[in-house]
Protein backbone atom coordinates (compact mmCIF):
# COMPACT_ATOMS: atom_id res chain seq x y z
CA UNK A 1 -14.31 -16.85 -9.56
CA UNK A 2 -13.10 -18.51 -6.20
CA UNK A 3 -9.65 -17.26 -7.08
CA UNK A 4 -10.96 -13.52 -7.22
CA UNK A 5 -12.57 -13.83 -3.87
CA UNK A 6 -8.71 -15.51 -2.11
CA UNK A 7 -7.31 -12.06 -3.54
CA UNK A 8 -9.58 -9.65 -2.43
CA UNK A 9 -9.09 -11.21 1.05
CA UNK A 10 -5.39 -11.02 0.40
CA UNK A 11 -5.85 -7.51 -0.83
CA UNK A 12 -7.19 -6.40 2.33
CA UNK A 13 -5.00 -8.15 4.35
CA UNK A 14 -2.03 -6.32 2.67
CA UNK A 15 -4.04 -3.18 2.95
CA UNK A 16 -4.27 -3.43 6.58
CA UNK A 17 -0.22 -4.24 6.77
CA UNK A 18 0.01 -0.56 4.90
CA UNK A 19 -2.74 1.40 6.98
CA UNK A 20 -0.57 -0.09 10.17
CA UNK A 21 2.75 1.02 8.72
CA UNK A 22 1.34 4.41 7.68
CA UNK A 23 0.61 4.86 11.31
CA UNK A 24 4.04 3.95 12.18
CA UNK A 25 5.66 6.27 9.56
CA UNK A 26 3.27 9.02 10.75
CA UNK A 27 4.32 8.87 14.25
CA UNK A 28 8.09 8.47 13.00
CA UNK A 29 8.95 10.43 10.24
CA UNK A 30 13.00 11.72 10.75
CA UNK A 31 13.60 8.26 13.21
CA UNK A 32 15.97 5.34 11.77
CA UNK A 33 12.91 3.13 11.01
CA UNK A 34 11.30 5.36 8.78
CA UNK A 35 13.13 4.15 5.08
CA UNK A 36 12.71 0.33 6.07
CA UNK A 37 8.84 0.43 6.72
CA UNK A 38 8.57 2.87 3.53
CA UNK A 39 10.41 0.20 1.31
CA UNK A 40 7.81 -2.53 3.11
CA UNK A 41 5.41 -0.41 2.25
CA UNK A 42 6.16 0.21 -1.33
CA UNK A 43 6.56 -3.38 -1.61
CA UNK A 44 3.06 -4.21 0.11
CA UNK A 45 1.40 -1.21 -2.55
CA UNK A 46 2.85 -3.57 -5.91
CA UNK A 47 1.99 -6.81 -4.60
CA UNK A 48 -1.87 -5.43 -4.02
CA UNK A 49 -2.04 -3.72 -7.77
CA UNK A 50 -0.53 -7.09 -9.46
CA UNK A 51 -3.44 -8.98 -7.16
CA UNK A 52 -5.79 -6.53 -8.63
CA UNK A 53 -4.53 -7.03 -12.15
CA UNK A 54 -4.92 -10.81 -12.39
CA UNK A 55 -8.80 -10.47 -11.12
CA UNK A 56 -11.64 -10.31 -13.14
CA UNK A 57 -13.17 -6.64 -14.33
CA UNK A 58 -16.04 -6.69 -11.11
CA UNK A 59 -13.37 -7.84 -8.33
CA UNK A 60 -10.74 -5.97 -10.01
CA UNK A 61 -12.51 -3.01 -9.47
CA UNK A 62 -13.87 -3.62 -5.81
CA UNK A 63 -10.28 -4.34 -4.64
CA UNK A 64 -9.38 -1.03 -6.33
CA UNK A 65 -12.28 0.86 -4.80
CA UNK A 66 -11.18 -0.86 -1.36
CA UNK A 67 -7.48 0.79 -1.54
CA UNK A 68 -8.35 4.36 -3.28
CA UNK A 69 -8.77 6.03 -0.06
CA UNK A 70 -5.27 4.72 1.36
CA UNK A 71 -3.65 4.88 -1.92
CA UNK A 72 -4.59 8.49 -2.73
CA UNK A 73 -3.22 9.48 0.98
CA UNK A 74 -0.43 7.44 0.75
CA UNK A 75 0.79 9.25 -2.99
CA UNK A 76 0.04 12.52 -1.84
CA UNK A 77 2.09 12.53 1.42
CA UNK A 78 4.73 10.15 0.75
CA UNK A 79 5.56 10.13 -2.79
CA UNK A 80 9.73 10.84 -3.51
CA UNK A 81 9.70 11.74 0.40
CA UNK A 82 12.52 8.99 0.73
CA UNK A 83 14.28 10.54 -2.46
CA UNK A 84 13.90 13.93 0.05
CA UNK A 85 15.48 12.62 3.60
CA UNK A 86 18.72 10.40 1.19
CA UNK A 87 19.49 14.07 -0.47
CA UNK A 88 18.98 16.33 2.73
């Protein structure tokens, strides 16, 4: 489907916008910018999962395949960490 094809390009663009953020939070972690590009980044993560979602099952599950590595990272390192630095 043509449509499947504009959202895995999308998908990847938006995965690139979080692989250049991660690098930015990485080098940044306790500096003033780190909660803004986290939110981005949050936001970036849900608008690539509802792209996924409207595909079809094959393209659904390339654009999936194309974020796992990123994703899986991204969960285990920065998952509640915001919740963390608002409390401490």
């Amino acid at each position: 489907m043509p449509s499947d094809r504009l959202n895995l390009r999308r998908v990847s663009r938006k995965l690139r916008m979080v692989q250049e953020h991660l690098e930015a939070m990485d080098r940044d972690v306790h500096g003033p910018e780190f909660s803004p590009w986290k939110e981005e980044v949050d936001h970036l993560w849900r608008a690539i999962f509802q792209l996924a979602n409207s595909m079809a099952a094959e393209p659904q599950r390339e654009a999936l395949e194309m974020v796992r590595e990123t994703w899986t990272s991204y969960i285990t390192h920065y998952s509640g960490l915001t919740e963390r630095r608002e409390d401490g």
